[in-house]
PDB file of N, CA and C in Angstrom:
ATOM      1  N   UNK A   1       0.820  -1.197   0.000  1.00  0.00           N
ATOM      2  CA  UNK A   1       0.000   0.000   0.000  1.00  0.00           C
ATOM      3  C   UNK A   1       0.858   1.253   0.000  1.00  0.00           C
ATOM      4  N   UNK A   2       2.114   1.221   0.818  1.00  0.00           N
ATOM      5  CA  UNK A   2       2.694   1.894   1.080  1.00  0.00           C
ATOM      6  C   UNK A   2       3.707   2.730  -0.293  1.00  0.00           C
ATOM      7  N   UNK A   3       3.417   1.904  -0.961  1.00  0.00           N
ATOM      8  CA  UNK A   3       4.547   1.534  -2.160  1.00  0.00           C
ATOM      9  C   UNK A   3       3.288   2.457  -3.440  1.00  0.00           C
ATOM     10  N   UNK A   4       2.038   2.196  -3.317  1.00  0.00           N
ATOM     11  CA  UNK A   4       1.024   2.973  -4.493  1.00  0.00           C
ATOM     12  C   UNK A   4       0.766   4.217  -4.107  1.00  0.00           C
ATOM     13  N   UNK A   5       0.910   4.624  -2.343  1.00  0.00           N
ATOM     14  CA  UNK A   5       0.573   5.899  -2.259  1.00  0.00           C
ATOM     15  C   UNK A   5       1.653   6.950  -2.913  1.00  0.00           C
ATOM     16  N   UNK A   6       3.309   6.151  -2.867  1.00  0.00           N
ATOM     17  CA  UNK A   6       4.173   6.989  -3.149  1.00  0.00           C
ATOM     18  C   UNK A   6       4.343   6.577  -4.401  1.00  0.00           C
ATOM     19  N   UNK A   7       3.446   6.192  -5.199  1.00  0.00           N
ATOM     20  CA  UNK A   7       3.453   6.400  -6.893  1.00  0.00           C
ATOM     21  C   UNK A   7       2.330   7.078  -7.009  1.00  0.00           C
ATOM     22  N   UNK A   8       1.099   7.554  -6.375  1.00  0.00           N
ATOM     23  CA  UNK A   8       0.552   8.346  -6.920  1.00  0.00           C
ATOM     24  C   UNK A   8       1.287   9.679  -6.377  1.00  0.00           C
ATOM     25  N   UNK A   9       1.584   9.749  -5.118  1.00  0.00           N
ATOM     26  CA  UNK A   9       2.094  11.036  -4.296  1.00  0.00           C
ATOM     27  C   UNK A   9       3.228  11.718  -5.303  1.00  0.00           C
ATOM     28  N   UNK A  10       4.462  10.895  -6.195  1.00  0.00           N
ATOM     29  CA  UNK A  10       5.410  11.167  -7.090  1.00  0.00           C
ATOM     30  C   UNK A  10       4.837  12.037  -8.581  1.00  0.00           C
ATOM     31  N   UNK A  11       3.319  12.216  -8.658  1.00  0.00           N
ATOM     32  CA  UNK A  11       2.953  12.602  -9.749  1.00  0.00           C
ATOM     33  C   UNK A  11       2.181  14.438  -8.992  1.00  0.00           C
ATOM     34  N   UNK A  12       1.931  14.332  -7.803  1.00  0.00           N
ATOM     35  CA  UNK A  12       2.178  16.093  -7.748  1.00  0.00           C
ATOM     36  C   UNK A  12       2.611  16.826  -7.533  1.00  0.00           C
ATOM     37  N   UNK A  13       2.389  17.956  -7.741  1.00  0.00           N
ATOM     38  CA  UNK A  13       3.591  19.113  -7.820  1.00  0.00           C
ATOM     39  C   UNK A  13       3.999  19.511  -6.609  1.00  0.00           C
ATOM     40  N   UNK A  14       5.211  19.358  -6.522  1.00  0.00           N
ATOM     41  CA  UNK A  14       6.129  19.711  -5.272  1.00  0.00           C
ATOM     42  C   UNK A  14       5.397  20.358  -4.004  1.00  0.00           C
ATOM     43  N   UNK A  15       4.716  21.600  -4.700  1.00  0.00           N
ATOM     44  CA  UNK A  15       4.035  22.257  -3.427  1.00  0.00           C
ATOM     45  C   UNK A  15       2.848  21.806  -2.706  1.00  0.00           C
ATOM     46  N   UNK A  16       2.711  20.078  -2.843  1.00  0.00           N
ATOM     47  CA  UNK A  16       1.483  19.258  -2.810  1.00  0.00           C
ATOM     48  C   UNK A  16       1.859  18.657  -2.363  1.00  0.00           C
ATOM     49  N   UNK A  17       3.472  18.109  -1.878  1.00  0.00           N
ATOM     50  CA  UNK A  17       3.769  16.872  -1.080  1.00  0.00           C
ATOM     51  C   UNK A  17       4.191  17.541   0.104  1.00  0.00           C
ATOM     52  N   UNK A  18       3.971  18.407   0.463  1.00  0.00           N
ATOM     53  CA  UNK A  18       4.686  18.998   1.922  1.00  0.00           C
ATOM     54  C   UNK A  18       4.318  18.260   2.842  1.00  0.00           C
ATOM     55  N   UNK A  19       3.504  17.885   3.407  1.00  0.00           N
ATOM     56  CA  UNK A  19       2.797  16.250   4.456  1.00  0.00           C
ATOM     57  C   UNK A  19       2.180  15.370   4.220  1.00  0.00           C
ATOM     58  N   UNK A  20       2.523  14.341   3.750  1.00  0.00           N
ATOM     59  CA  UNK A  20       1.723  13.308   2.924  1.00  0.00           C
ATOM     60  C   UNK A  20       1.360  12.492   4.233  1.00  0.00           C
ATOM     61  N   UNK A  21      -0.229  12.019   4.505  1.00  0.00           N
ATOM     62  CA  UNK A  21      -0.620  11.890   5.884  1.00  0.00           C
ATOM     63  C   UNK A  21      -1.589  10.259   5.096  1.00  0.00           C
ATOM     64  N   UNK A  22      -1.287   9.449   6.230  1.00  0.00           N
ATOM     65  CA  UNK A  22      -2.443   8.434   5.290  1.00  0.00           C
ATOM     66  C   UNK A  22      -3.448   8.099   6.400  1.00  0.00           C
ATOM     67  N   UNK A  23      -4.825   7.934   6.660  1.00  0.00           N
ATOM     68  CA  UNK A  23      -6.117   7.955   7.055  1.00  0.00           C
ATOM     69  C   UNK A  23      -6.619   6.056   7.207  1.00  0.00           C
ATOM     70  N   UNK A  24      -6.477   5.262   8.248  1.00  0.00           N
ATOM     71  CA  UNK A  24      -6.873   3.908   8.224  1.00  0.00           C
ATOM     72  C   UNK A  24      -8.443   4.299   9.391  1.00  0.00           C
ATOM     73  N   UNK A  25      -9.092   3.476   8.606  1.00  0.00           N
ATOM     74  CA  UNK A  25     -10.564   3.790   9.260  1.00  0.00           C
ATOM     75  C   UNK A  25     -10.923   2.401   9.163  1.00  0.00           C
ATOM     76  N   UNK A  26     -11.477   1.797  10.332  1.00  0.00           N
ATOM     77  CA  UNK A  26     -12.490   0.368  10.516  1.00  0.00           C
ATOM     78  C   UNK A  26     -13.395   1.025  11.058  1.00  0.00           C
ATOM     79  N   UNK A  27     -14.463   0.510  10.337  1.00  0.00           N
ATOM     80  CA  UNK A  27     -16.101   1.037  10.715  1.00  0.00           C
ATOM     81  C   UNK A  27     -16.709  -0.344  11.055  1.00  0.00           C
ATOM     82  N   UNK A  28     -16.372  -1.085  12.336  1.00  0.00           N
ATOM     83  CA  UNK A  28     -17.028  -2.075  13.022  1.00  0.00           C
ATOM     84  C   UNK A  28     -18.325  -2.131  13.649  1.00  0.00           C
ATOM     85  N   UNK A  29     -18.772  -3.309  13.795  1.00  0.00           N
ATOM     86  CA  UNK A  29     -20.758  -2.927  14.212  1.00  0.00           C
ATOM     87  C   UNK A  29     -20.623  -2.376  15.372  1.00  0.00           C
ATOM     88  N   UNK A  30     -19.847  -2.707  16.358  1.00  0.00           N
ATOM     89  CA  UNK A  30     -19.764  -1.951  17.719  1.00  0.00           C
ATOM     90  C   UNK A  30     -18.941  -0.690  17.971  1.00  0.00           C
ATOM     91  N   UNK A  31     -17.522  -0.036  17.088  1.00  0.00           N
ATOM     92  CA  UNK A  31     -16.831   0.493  17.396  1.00  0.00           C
ATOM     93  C   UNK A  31     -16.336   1.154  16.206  1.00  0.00           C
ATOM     94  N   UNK A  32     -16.068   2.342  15.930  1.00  0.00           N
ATOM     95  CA  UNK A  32     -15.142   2.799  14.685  1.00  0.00           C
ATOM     96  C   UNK A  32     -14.261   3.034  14.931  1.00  0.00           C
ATOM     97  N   UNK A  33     -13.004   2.812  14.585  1.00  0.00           N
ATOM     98  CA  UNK A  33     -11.631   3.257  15.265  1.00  0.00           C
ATOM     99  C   UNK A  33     -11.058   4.044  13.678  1.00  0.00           C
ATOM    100  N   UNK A  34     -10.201   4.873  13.719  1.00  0.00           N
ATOM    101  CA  UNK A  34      -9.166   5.497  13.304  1.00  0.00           C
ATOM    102  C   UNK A  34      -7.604   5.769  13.432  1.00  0.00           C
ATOM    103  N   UNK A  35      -7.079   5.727  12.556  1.00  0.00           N
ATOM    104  CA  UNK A  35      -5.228   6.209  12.674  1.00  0.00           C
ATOM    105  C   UNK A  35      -5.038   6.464  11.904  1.00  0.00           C
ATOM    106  N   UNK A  36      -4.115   8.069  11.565  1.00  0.00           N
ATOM    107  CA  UNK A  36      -3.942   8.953  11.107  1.00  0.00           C
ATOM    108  C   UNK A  36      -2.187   8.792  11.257  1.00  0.00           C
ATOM    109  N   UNK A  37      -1.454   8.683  10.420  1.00  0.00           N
ATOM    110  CA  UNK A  37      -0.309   8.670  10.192  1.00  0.00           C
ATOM    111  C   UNK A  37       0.429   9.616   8.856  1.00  0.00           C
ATOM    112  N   UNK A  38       1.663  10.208   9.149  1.00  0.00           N
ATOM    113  CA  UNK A  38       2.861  10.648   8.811  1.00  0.00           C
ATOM    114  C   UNK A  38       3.675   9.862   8.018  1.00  0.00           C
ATOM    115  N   UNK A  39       3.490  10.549   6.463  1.00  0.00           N
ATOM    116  CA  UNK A  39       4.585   9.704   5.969  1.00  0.00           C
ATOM    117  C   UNK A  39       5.945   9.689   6.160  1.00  0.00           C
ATOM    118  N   UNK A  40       6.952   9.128   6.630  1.00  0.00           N
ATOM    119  CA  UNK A  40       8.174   9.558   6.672  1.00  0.00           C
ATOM    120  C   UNK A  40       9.185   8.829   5.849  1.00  0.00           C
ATOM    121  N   UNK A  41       9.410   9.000   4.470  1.00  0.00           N
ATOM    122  CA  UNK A  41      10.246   8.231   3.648  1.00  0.00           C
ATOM    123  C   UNK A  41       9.928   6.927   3.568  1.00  0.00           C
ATOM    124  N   UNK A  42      10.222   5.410   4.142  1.00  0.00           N
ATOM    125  CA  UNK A  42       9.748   4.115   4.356  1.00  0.00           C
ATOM    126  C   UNK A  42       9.143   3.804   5.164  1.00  0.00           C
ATOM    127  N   UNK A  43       8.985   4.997   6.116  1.00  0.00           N
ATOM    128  CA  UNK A  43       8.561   4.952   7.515  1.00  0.00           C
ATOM    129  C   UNK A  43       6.926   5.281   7.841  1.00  0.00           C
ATOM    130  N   UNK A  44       5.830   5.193   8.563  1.00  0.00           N
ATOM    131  CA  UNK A  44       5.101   6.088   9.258  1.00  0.00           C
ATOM    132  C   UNK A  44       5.283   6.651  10.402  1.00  0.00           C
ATOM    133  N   UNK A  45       4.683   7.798  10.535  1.00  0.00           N
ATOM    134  CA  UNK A  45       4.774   7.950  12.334  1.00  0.00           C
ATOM    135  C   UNK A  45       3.195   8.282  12.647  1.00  0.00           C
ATOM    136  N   UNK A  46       3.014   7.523  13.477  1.00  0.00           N
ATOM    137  CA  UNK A  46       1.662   7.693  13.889  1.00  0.00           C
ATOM    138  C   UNK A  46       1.312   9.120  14.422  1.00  0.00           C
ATOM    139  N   UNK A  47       0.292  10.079  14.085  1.00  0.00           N
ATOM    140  CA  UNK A  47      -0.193  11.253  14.694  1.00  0.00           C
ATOM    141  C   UNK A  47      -1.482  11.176  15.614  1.00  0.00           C
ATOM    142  N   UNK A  48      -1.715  10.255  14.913  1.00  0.00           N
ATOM    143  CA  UNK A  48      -3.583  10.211  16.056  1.00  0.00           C
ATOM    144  C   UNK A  48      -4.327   9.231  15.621  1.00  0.00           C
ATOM    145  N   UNK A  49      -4.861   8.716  16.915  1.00  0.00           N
ATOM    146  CA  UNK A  49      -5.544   7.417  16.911  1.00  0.00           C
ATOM    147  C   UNK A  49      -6.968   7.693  17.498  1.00  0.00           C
ATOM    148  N   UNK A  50      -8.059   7.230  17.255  1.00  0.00           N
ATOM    149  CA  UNK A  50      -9.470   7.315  17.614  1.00  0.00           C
ATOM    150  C   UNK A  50     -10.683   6.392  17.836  1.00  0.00           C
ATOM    151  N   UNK A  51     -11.017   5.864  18.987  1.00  0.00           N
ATOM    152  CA  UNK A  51     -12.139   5.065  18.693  1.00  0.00           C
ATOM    153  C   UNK A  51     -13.953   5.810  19.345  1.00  0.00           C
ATOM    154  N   UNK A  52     -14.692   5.294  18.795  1.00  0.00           N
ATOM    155  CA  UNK A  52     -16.002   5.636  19.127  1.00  0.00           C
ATOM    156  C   UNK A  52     -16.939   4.289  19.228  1.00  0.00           C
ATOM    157  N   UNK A  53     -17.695   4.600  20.213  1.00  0.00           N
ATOM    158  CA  UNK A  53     -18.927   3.656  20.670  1.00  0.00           C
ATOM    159  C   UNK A  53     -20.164   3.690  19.273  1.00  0.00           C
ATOM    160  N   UNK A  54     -20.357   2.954  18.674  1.00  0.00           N
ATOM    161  CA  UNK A  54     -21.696   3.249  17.470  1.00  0.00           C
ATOM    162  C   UNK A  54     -23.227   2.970  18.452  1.00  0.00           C
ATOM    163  N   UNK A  55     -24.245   4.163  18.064  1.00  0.00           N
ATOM    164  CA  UNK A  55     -25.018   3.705  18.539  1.00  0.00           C
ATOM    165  C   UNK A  55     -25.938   2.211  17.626  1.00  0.00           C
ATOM    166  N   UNK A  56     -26.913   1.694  18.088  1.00  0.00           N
ATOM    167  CA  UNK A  56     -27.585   0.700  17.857  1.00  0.00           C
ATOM    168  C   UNK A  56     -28.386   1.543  16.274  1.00  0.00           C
ATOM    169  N   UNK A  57     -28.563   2.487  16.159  1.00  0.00           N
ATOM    170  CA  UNK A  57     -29.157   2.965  14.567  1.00  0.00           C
ATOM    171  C   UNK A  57     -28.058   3.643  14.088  1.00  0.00           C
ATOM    172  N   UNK A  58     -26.746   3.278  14.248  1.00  0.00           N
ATOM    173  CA  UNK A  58     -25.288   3.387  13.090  1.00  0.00           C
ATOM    174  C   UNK A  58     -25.637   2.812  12.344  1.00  0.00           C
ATOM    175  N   UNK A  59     -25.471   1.461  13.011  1.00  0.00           N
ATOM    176  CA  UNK A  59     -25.320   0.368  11.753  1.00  0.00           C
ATOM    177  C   UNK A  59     -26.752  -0.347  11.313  1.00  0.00           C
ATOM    178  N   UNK A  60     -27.354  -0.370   9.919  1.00  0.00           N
ATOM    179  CA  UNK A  60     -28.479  -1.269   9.789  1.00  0.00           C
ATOM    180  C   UNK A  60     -27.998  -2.912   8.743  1.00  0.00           C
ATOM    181  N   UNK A  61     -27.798  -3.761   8.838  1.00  0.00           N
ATOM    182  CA  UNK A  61     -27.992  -5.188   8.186  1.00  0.00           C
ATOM    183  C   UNK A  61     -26.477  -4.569   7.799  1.00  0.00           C
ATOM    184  N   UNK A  62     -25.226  -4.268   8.541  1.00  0.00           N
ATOM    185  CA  UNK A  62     -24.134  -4.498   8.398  1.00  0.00           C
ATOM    186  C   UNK A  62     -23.512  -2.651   7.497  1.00  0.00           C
ATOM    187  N   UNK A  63     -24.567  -2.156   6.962  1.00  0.00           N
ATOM    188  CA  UNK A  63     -24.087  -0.741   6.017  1.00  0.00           C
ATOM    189  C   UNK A  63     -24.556   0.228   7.341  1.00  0.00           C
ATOM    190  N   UNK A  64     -23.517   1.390   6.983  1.00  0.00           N
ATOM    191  CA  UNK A  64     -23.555   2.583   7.341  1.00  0.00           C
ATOM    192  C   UNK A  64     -24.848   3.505   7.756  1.00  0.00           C
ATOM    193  N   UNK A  65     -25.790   3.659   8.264  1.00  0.00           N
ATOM    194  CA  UNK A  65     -27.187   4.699   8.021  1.00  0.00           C
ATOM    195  C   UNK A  65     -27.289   5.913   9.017  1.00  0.00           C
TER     196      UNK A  65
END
């Protein structure tokens, strides 16, 4: 994954890569969590992590509502 973001990231213009940040989201029936990471050359560095309680009308037959 790491390897397609920095082939699309290599196609904009310089003043467009100043923080290239990548966004992982699980939207689980009970819980949504998030992590927000820093690209750093081969590296990430994690910036922020997030979870939330879903109420019982989040989720209907497994989709989003």
């Amino acid at each position: 994954m790491l390897d397609k973001l920095k082939n699309v990231t290599s196609r904009l213009p310089l003043s467009k890569k100043s923080d290239q940040l990548i966004v992982g989201l699980d939207i689980g029936t009970e819980f949504v969590k998030a992590l927000i990471a820093r690209v750093n050359g081969d590296e990430l560095e994690v910036i922020g992590v997030g979870r939330a309680h879903q109420s019982l009308s989040d989720m209907q037959s497994g989709a989003i509502s």
